[in-house]
Protein backbone atom coordinates (compact mmCIF):
# COMPACT_ATOMS: atom_id res chain seq x y z
CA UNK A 1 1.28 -4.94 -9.43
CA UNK A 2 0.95 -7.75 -12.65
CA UNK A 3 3.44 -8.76 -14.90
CA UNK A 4 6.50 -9.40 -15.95
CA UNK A 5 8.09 -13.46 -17.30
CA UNK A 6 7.09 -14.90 -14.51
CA UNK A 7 3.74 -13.93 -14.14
CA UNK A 8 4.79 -11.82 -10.99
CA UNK A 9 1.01 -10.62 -9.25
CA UNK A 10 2.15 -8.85 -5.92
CA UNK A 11 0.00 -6.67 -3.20
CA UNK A 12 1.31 -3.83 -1.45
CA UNK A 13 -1.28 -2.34 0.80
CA UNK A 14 -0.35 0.56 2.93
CA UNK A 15 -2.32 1.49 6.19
CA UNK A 16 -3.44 4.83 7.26
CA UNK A 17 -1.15 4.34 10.48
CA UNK A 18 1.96 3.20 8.39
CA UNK A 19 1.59 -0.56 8.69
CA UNK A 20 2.16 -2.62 5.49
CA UNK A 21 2.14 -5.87 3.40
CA UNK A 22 3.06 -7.30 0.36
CA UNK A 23 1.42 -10.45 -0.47
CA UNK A 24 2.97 -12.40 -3.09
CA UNK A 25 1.05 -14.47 -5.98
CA UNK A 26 2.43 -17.55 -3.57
CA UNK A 27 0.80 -16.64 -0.69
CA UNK A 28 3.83 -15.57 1.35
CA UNK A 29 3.42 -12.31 3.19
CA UNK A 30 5.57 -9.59 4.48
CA UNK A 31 4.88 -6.89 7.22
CA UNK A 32 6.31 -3.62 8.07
CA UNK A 33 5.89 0.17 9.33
CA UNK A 34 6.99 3.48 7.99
CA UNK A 35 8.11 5.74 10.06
CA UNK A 36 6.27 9.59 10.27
CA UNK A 37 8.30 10.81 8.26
CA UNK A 38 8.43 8.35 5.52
CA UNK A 39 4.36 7.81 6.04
CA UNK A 40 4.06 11.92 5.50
CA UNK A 41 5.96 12.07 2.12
CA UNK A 42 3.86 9.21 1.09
CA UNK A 43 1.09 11.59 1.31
CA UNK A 44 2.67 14.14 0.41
CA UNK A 45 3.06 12.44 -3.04
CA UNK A 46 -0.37 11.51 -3.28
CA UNK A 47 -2.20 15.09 -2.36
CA UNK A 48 0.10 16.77 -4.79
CA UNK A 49 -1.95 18.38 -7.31
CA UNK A 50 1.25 17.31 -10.06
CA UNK A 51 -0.23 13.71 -9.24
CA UNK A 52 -3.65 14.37 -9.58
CA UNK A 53 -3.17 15.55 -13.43
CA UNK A 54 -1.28 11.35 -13.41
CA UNK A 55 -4.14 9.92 -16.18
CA UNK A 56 -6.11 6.67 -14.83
CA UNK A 57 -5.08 4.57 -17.30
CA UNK A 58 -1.77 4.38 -19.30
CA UNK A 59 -1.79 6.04 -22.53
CA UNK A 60 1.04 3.99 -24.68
CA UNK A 61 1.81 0.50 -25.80
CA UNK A 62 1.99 -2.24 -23.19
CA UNK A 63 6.00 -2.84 -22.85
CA UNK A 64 5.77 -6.80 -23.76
CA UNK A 65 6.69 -8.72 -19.59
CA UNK A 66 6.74 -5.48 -18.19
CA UNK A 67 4.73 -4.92 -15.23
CA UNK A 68 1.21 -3.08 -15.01
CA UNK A 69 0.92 -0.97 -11.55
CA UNK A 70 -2.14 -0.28 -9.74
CA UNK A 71 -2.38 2.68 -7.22
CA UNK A 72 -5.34 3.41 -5.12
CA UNK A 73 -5.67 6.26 -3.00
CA UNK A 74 -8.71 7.90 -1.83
CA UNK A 75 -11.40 6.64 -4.48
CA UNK A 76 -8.77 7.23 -7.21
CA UNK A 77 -7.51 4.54 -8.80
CA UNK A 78 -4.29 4.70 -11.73
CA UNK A 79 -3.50 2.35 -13.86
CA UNK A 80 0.21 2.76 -15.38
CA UNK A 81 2.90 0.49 -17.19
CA UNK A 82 6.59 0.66 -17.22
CA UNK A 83 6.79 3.17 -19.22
CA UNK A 84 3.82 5.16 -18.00
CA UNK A 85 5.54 7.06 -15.28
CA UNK A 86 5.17 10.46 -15.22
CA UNK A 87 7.08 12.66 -12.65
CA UNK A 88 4.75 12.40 -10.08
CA UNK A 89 3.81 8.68 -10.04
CA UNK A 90 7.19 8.32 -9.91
CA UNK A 91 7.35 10.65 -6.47
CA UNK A 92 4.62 7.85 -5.60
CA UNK A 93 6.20 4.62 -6.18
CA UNK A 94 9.58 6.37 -4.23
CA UNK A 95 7.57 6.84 -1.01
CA UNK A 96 6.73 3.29 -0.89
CA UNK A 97 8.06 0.90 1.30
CA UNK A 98 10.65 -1.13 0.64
CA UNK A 99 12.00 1.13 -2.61
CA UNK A 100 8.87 0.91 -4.71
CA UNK A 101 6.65 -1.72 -5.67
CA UNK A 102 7.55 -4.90 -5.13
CA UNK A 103 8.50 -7.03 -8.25
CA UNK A 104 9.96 -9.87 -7.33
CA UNK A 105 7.94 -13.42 -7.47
């Protein structure tokens, strides 16, 4: 995830077993686990055929700061902006840990 005033450029990687991370531009790192339950509606989100139909890349104008998001799961990668968020991206970005993805510096 890009963007934003202060040039906010954060990774949240998400394991097959449930462990995470978010690094931040700054190098700082945080760590965690989902539970089964919050791991299978993560992938739940991501088989659903409503989030397959999600286009690659965002179709409108660029909201000026706002953030770009980049998802990749299973080959797949989408593209979207803040306001590209259909229904079932935003069932994606839910499921994440720590409410969504992570936009703070």
């Amino acid at each position: 995830m890009t963007g934003g005033f202060a040039g906010v450029d954060n990774r949240l990687v998400v394991h097959e077993d449930g462990g995470w991370s978010v690094r931040s531009r700054s190098g700082s790192t945080r760590t965690g686990r989902m539970g089964a339950a919050e791991l299978a509606e993560l992938r739940a989100a991501l088989q659903d055929p409503a989030y397959a139909r999600v286009p690659d890349r965002p179709e409108g104008t660029p909201v000026h700061d706002g953030f770009e998001y980049a998802v990749t799961y299973d080959d797949r990668l989408v593209v979207a902006g803040d306001r590209d968020r259909p229904a079932a991206l935003q069932r994606v970005f839910d499921a994440l840990p720590e409410g969504g993805p992570p936009t703070s510096p």
